[in-house]
C-alpha atoms as a PDB file:
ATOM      1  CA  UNK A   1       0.000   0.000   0.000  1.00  0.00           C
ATOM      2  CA  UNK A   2       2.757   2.534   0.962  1.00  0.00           C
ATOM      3  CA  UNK A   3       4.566   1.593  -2.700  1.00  0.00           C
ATOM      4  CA  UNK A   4       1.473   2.122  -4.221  1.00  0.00           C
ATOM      5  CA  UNK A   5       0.766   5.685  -2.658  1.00  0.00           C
ATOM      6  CA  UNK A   6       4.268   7.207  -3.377  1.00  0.00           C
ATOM      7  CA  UNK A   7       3.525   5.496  -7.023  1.00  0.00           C
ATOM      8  CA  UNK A   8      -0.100   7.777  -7.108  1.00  0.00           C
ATOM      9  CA  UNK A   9       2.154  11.088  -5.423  1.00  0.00           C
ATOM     10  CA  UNK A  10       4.684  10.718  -8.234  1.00  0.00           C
ATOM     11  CA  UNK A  11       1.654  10.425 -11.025  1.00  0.00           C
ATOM     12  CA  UNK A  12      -0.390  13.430  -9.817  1.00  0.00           C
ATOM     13  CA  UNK A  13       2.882  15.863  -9.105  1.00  0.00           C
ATOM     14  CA  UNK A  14       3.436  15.004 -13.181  1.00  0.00           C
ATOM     15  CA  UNK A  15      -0.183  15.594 -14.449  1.00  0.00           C
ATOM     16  CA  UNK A  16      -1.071  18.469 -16.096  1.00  0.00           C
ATOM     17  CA  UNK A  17      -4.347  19.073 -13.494  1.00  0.00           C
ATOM     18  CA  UNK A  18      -1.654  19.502 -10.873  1.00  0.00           C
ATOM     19  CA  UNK A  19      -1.033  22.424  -9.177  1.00  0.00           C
ATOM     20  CA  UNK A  20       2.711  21.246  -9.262  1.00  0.00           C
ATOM     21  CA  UNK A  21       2.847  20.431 -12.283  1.00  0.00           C
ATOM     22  CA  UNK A  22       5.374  21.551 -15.201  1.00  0.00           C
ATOM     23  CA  UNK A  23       4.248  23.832 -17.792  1.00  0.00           C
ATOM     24  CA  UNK A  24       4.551  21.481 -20.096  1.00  0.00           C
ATOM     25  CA  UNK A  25       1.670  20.218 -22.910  1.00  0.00           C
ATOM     26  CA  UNK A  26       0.530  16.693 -21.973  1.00  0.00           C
ATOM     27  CA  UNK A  27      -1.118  14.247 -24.466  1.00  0.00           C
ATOM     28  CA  UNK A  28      -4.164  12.382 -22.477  1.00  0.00           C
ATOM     29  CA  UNK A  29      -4.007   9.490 -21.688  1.00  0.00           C
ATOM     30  CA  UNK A  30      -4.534   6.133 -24.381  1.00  0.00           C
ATOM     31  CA  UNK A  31      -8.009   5.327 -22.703  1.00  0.00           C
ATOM     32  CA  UNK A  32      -9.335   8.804 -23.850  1.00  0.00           C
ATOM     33  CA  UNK A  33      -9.726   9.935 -26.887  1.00  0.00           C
ATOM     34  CA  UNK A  34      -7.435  13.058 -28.203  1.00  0.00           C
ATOM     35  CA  UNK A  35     -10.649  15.396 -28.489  1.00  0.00           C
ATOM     36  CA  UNK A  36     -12.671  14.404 -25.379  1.00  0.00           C
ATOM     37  CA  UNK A  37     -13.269  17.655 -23.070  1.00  0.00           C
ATOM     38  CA  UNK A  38     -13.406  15.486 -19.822  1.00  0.00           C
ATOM     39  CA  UNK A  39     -12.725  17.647 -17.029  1.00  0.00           C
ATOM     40  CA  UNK A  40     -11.392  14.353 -14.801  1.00  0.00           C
ATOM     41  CA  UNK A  41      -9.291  11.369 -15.152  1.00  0.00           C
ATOM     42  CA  UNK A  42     -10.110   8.277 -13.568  1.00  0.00           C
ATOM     43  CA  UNK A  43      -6.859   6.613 -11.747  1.00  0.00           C
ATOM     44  CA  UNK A  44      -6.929   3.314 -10.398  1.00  0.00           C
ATOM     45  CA  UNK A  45      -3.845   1.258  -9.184  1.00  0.00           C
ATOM     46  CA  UNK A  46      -5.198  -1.603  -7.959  1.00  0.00           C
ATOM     47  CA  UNK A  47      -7.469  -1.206  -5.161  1.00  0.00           C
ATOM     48  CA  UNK A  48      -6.087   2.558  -4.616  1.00  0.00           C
ATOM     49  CA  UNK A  49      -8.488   4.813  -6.842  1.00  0.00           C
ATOM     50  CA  UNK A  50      -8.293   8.819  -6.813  1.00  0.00           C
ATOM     51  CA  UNK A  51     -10.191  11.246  -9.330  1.00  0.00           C
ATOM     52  CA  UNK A  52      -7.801  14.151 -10.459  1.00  0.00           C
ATOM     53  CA  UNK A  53      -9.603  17.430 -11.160  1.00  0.00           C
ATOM     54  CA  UNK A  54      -8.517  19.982 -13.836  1.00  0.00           C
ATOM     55  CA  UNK A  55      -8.762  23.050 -12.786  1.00  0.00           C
ATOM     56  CA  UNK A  56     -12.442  24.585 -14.527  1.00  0.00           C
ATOM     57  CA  UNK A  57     -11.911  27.150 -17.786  1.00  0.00           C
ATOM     58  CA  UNK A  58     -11.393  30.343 -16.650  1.00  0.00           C
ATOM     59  CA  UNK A  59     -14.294  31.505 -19.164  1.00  0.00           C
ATOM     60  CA  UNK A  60     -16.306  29.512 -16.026  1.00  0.00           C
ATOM     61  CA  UNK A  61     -14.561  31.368 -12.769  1.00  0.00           C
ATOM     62  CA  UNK A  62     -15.233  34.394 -14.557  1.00  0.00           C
ATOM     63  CA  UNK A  63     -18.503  34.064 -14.208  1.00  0.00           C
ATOM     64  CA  UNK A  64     -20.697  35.858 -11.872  1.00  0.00           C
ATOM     65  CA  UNK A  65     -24.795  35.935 -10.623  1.00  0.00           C
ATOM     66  CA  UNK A  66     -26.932  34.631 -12.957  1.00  0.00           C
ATOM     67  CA  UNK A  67     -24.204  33.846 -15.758  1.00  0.00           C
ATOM     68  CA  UNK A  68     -23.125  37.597 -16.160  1.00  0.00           C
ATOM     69  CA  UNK A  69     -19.756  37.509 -17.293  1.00  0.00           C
ATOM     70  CA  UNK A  70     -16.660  39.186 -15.181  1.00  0.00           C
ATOM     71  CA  UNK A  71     -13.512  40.094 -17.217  1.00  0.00           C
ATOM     72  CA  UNK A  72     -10.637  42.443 -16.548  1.00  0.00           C
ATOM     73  CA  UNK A  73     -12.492  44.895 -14.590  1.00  0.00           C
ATOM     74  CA  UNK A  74     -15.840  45.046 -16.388  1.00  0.00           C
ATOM     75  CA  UNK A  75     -19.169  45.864 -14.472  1.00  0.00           C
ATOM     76  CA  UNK A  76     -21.169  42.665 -13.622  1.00  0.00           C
ATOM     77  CA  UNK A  77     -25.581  43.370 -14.251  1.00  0.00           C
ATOM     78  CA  UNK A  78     -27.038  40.767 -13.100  1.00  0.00           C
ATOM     79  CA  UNK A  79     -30.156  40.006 -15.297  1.00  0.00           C
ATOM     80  CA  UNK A  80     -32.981  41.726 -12.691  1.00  0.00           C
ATOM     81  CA  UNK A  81     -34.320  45.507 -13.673  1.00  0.00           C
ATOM     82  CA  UNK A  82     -32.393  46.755 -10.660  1.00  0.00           C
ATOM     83  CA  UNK A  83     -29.302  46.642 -12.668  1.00  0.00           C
ATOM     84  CA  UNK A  84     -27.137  45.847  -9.742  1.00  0.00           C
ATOM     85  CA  UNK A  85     -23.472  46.932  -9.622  1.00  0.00           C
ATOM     86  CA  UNK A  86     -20.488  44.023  -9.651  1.00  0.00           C
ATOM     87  CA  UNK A  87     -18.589  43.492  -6.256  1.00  0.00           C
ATOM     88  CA  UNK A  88     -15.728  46.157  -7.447  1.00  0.00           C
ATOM     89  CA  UNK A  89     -18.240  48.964  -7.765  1.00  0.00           C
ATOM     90  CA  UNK A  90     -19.624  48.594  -4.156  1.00  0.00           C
ATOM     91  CA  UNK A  91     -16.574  49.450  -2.741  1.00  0.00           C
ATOM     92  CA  UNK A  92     -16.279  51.874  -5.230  1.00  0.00           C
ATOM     93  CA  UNK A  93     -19.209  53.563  -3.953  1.00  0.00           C
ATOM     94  CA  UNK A  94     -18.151  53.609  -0.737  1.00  0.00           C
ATOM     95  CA  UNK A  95     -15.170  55.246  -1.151  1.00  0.00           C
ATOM     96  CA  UNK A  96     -17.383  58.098  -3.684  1.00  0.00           C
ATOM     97  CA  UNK A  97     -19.876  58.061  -0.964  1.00  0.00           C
ATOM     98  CA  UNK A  98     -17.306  59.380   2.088  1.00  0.00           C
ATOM     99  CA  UNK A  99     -15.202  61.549  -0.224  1.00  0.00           C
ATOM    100  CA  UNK A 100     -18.994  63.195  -0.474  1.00  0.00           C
ATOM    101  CA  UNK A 101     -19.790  63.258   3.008  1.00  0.00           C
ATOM    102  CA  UNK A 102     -16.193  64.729   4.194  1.00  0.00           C
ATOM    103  CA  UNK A 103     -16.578  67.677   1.860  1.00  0.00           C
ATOM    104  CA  UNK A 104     -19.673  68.169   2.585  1.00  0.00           C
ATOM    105  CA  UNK A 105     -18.738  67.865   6.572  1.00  0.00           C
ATOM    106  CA  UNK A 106     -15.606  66.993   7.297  1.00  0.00           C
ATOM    107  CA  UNK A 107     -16.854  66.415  10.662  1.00  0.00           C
ATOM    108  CA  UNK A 108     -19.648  64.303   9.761  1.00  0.00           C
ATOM    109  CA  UNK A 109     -17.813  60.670  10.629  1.00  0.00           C
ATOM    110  CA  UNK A 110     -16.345  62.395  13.965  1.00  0.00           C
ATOM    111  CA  UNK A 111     -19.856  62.611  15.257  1.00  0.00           C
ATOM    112  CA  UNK A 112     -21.052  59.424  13.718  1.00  0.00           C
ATOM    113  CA  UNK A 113     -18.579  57.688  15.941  1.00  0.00           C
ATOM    114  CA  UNK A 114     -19.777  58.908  19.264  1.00  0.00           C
ATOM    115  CA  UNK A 115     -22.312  56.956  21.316  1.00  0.00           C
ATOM    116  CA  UNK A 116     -25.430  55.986  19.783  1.00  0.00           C
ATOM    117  CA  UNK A 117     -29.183  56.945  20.836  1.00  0.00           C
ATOM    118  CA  UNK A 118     -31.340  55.796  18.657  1.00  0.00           C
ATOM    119  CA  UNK A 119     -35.458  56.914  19.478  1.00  0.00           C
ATOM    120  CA  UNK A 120     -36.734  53.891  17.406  1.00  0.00           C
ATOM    121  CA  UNK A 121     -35.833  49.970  16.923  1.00  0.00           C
ATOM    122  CA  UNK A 122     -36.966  48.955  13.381  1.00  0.00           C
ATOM    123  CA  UNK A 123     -37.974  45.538  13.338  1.00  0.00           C
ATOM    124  CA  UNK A 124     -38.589  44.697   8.935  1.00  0.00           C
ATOM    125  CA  UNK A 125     -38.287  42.260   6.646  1.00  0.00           C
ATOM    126  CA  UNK A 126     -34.608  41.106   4.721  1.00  0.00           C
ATOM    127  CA  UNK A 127     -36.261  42.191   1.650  1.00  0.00           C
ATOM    128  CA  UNK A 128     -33.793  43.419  -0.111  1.00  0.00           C
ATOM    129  CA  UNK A 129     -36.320  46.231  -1.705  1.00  0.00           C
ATOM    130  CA  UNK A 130     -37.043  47.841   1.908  1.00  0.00           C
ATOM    131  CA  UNK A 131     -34.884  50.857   1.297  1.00  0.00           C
ATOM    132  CA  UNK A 132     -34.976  52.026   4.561  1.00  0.00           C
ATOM    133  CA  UNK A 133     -33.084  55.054   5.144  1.00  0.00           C
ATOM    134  CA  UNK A 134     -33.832  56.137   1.938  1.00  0.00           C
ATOM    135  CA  UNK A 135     -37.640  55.344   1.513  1.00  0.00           C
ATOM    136  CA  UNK A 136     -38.016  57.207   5.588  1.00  0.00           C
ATOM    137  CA  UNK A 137     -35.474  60.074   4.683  1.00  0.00           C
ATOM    138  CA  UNK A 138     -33.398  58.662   7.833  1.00  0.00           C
ATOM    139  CA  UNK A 139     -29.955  59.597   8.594  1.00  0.00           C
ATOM    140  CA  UNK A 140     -27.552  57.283  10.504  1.00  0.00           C
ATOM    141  CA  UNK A 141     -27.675  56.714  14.305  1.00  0.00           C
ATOM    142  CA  UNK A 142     -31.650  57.360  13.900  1.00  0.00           C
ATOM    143  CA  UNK A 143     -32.854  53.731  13.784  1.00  0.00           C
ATOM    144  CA  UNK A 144     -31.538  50.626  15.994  1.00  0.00           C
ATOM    145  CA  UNK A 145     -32.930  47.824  13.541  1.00  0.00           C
ATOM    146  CA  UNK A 146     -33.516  44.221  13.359  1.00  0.00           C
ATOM    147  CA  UNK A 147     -34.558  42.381   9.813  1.00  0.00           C
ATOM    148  CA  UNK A 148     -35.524  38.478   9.085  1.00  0.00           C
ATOM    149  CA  UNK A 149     -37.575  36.923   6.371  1.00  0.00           C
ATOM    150  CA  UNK A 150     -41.224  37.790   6.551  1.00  0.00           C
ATOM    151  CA  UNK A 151     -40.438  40.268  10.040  1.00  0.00           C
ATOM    152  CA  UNK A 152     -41.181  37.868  12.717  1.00  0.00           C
ATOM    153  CA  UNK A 153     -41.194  38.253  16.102  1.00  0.00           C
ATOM    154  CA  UNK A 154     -40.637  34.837  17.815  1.00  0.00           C
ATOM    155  CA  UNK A 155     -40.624  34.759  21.524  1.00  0.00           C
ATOM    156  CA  UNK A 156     -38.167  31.582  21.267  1.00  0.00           C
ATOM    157  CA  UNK A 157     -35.738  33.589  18.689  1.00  0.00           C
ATOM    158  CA  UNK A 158     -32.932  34.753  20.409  1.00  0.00           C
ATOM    159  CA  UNK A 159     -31.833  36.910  17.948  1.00  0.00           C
ATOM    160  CA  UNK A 160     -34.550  39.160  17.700  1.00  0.00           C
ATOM    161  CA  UNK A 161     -34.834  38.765  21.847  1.00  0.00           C
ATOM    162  CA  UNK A 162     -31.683  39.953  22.258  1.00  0.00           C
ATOM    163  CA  UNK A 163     -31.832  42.806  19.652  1.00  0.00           C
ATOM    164  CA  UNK A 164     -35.098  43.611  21.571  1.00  0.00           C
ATOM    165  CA  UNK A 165     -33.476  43.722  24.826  1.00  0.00           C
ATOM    166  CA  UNK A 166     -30.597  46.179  24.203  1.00  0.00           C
ATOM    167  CA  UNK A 167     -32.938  48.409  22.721  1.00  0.00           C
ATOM    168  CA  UNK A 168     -35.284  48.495  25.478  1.00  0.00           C
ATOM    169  CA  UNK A 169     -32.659  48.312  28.040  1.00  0.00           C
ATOM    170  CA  UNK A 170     -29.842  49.851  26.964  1.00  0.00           C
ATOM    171  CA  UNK A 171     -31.096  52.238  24.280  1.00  0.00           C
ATOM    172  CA  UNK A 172     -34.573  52.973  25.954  1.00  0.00           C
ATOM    173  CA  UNK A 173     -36.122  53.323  22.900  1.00  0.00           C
ATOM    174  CA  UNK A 174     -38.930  55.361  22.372  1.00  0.00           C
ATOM    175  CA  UNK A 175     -40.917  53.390  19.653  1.00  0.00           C
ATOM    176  CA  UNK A 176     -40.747  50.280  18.312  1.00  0.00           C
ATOM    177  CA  UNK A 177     -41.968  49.908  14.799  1.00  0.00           C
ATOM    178  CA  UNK A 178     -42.623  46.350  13.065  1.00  0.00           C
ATOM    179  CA  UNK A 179     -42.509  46.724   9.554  1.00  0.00           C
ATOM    180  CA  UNK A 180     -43.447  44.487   6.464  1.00  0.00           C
ATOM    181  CA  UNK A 181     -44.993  44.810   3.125  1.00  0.00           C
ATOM    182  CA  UNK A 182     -47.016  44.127   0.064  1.00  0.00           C
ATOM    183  CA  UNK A 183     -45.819  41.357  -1.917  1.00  0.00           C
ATOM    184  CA  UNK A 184     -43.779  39.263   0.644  1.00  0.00           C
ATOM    185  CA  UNK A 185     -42.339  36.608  -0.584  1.00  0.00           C
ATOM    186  CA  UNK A 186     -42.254  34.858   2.578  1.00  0.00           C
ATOM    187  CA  UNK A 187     -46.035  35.331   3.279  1.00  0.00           C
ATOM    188  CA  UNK A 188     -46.577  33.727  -0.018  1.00  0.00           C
ATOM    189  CA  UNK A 189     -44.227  30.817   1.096  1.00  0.00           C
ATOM    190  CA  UNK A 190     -46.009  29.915   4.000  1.00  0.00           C
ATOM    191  CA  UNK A 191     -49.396  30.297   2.210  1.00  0.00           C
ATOM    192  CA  UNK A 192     -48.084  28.238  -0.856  1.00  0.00           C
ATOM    193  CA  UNK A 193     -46.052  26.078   0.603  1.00  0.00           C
ATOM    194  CA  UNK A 194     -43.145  27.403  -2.188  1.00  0.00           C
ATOM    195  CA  UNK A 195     -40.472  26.260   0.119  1.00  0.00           C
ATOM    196  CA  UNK A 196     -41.504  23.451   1.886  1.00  0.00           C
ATOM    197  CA  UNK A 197     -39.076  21.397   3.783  1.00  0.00           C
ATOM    198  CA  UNK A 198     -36.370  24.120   4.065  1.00  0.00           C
ATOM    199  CA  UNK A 199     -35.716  25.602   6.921  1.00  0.00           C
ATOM    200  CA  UNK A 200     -37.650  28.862   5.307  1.00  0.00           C
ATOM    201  CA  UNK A 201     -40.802  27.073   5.803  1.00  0.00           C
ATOM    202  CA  UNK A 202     -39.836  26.500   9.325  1.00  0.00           C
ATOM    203  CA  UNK A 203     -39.093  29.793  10.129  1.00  0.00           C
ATOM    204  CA  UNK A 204     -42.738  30.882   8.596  1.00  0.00           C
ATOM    205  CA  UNK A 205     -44.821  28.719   9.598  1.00  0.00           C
ATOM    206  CA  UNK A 206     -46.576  30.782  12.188  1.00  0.00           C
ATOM    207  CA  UNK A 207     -47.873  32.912   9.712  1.00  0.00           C
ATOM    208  CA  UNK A 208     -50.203  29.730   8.420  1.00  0.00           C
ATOM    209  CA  UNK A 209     -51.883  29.719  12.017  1.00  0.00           C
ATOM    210  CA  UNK A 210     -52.545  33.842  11.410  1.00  0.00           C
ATOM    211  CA  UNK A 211     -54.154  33.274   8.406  1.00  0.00           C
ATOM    212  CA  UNK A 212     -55.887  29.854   9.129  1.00  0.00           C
ATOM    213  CA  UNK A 213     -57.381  32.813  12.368  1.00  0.00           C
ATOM    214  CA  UNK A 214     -58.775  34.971   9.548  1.00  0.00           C
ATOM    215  CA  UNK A 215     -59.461  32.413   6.838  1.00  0.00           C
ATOM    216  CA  UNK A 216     -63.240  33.729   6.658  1.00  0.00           C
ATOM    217  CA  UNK A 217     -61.811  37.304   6.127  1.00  0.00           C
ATOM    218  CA  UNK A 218     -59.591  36.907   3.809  1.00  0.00           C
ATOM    219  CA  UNK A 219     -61.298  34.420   1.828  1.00  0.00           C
ATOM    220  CA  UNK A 220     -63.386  36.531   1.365  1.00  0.00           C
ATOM    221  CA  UNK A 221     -61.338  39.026  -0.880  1.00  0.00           C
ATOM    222  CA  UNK A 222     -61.672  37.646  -4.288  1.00  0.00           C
ATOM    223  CA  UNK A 223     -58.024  39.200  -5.994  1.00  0.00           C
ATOM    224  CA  UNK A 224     -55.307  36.910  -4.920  1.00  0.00           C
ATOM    225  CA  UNK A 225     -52.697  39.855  -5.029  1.00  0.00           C
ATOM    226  CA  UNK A 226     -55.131  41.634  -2.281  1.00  0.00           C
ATOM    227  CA  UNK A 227     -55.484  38.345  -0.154  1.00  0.00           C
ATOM    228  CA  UNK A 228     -51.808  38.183  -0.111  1.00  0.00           C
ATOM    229  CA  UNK A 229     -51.102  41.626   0.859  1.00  0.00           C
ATOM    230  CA  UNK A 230     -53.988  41.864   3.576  1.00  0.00           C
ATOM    231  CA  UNK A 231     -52.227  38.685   5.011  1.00  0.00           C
ATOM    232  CA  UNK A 232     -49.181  40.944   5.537  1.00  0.00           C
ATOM    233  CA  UNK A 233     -51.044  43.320   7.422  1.00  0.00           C
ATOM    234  CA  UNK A 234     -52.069  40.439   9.237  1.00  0.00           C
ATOM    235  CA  UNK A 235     -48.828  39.448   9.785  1.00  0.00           C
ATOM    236  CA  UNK A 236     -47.538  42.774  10.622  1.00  0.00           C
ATOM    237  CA  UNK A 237     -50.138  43.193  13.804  1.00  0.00           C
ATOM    238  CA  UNK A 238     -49.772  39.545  14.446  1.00  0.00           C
ATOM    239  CA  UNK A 239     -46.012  40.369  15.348  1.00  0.00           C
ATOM    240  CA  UNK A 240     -46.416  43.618  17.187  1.00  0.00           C
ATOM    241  CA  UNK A 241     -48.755  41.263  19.396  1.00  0.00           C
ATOM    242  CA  UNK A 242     -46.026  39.169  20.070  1.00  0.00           C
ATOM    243  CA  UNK A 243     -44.093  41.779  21.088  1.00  0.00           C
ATOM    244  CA  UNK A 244     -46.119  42.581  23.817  1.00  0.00           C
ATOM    245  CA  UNK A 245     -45.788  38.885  25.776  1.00  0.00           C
ATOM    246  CA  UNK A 246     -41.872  38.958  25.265  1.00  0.00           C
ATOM    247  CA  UNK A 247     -40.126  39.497  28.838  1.00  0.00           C
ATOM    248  CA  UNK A 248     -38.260  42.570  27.959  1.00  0.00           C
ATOM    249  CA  UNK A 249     -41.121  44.321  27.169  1.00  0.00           C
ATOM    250  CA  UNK A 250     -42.728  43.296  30.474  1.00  0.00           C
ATOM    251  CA  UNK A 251     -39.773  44.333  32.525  1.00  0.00           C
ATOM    252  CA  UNK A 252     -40.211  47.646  30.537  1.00  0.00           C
ATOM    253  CA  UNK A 253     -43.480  48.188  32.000  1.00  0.00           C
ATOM    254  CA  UNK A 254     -42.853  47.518  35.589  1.00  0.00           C
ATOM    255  CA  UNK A 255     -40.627  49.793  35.541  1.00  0.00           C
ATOM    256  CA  UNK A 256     -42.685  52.589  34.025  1.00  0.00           C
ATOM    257  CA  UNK A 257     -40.962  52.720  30.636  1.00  0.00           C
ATOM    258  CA  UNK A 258     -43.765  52.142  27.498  1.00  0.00           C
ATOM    259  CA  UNK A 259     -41.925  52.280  24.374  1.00  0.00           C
ATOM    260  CA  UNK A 260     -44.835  53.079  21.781  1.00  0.00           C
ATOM    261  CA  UNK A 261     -45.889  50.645  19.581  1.00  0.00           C
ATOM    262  CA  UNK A 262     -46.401  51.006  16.038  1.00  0.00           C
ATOM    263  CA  UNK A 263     -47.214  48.440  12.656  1.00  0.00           C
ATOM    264  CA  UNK A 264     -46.395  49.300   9.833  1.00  0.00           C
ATOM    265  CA  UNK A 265     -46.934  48.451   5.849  1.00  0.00           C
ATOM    266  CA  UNK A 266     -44.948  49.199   2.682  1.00  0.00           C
ATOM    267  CA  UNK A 267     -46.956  49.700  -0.056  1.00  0.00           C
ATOM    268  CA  UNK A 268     -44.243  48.069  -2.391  1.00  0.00           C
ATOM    269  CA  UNK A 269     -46.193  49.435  -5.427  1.00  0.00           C
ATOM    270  CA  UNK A 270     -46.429  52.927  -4.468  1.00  0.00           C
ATOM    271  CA  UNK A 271     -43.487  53.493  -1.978  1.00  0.00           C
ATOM    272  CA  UNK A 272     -45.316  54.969   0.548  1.00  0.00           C
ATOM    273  CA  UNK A 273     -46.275  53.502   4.559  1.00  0.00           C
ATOM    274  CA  UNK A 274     -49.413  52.997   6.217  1.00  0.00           C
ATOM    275  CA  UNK A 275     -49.122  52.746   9.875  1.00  0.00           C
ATOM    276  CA  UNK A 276     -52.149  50.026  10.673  1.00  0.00           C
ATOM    277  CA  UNK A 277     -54.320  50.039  13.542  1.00  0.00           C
ATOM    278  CA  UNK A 278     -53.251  48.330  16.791  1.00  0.00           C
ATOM    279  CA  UNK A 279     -56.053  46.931  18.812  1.00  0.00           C
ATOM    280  CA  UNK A 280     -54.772  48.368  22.075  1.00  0.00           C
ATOM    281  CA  UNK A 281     -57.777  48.697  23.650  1.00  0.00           C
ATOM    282  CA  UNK A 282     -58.096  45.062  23.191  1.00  0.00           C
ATOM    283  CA  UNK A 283     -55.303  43.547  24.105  1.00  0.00           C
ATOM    284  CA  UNK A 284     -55.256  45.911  27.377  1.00  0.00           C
ATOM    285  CA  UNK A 285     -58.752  44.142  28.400  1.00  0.00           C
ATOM    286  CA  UNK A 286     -56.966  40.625  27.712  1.00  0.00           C
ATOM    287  CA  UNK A 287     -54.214  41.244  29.579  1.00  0.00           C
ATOM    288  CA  UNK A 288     -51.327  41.379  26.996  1.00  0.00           C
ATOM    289  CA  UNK A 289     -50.922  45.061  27.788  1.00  0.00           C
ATOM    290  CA  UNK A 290     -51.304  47.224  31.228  1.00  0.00           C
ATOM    291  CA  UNK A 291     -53.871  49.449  31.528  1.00  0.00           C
ATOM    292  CA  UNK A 292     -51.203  52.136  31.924  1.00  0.00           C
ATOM    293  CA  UNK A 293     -49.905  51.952  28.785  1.00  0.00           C
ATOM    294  CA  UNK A 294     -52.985  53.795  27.652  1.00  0.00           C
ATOM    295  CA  UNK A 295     -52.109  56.909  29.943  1.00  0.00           C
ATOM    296  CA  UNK A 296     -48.645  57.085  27.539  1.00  0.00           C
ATOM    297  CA  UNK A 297     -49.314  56.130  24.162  1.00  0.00           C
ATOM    298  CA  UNK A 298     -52.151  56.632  22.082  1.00  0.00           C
ATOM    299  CA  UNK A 299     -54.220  53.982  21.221  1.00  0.00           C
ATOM    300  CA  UNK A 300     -53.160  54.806  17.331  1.00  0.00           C
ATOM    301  CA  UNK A 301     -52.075  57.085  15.003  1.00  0.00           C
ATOM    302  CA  UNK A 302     -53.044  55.927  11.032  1.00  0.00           C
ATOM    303  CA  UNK A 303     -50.420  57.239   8.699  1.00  0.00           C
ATOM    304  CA  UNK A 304     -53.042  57.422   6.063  1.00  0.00           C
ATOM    305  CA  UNK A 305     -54.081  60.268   7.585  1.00  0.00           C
ATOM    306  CA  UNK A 306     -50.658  62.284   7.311  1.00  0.00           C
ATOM    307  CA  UNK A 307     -50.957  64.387   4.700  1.00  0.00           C
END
């Protein structure tokens, strides 16, 4: 056995695939034909087998998402009407972005770098279309935020718990806004089972039980599209519900802090948020909120009706 592995050592530091190997051409080997493109040569001495790679064509590392090609520098679109930029140009940006901001203020990153004190903890969705500080007309150090697929709020997630926590705690927030929005992709999974044994569908899965809770209603709406994006809102007051049984927000209130709770929509079509309804009065009679809480926040505040 040890004859035969120095034998398979000595073969592979001589073939072309090698990363040792001499610059030299090779012919391939009798069993394969002179024209085959075989990216792998089978080598078996005995009962000692190995499979030698060749290296893939660089016309294949050079390419990038989707099959956009990469070469010497050139800017990668991906094939999506967002006409993403390549790797190179992010950092590119960057670099455009704080040459802007120092002439602008060449104090600007001094004072980003002190202390933050955020008023509000964002809790969204990972869409990657929720434009946040753009879409809210946000600078930095104004939002403490927390995103996952579909903008759940698990009690068991300790994540989201612990992002919770040090905002209540620490940061003493003064809202706390759950976000999410028309066209979710991972309302539709959980509704349409699109990614079904993934840990995805795991992760959704209590947004079945919110709409299997308002099946009637939204059965109801005869447009799909609608169905799907009332589910959302659903969703969205479904989580800011859950906020309200999580221990840090209880230790919040015994203490006589009550950050104010809002839910919130994208309207992915038109840009703009609605701030939904909260059934405060509600969940204060069924004991998911103290009666206090009333005396500080308002019971709610539609954004449809900011003009």
């Amino acid at each position: 056995m040890a004859l035969r592995l120095k034998w398979l050592r000595c073969f592979c530091s001589c073939h072309p695939g090698h990363p040792s190997a001499p610059c030299v051409p090779s012919p391939p080997p009798p069993s394969m034909p002179a024209s085959s493109s075989a990216s792998s040569l089978e080598v078996r001495p005995g009962l000692l087998s190995a499979r030698i790679q060749r290296p893939p064509p660089r016309s294949v590392l050079a390419r990038g998402f989707r099959g956009s090609a990469v070469r010497h520098g050139a800017v990668c679109e991906p094939d999506d009407p967002m006409g993403a930029p390549d790797y190179a140009q992010l950092l590119r940006n960057n670099r455009e972005w704080v040459q802007s901001r120092n002439s602008t203020d060449p104090e600007y990153f001094r004072k980003l770098s002190q202390p933050q004190s955020p008023p509000y903890l964002y809790i969204g969705c990972s869409d990657s279309r929720m434009a946040l500080n753009q879409m809210l007309g946000c600078k930095p150090g104004y939002m403490f935020v927390h995103r996952n697929i579909a903008n759940q709020v698990s009690v068991t997630d300790m994540g989201i718990l612990s992002v919770l926590s040090y905002a209540v705690d620490s940061l003493r927030v003064s809202h706390i806004i759950v976000c999410g929005h028309y066209d979710c992709g991972g309302v539709k999974s959980a509704i349409y089972g699109e990614t079904d044994g993934s840990l995805v569908a795991n992760w959704v899965n209590p947004i079945k039980r919110v709409y299997t809770e308002n099946k009637q209603e939204l059965l109801a709406i005869p447009d799909k599209k609608a169905r799907l994006d009332r589910l959302s809102e659903l969703n969205v007051l479904q989580q800011v519900h859950n906020l309200c049984q999580t221990s840090s927000m209880r230790a919040a209130f015994r203490r006589n802090a009550y950050p104010e709770l809002h839910g919130w929509i994208l309207d992915i079509y038109t840009g703009l948020v609605k701030e939904l309804e909260l059934p405060i009065k509600n969940w204060v009679e069924q004991g998911y909120l103290p009666e206090s809480y009333l005396r500080y926040c308002p019971t709610s505040s539609p954004a449809s009706s900011v003009s």
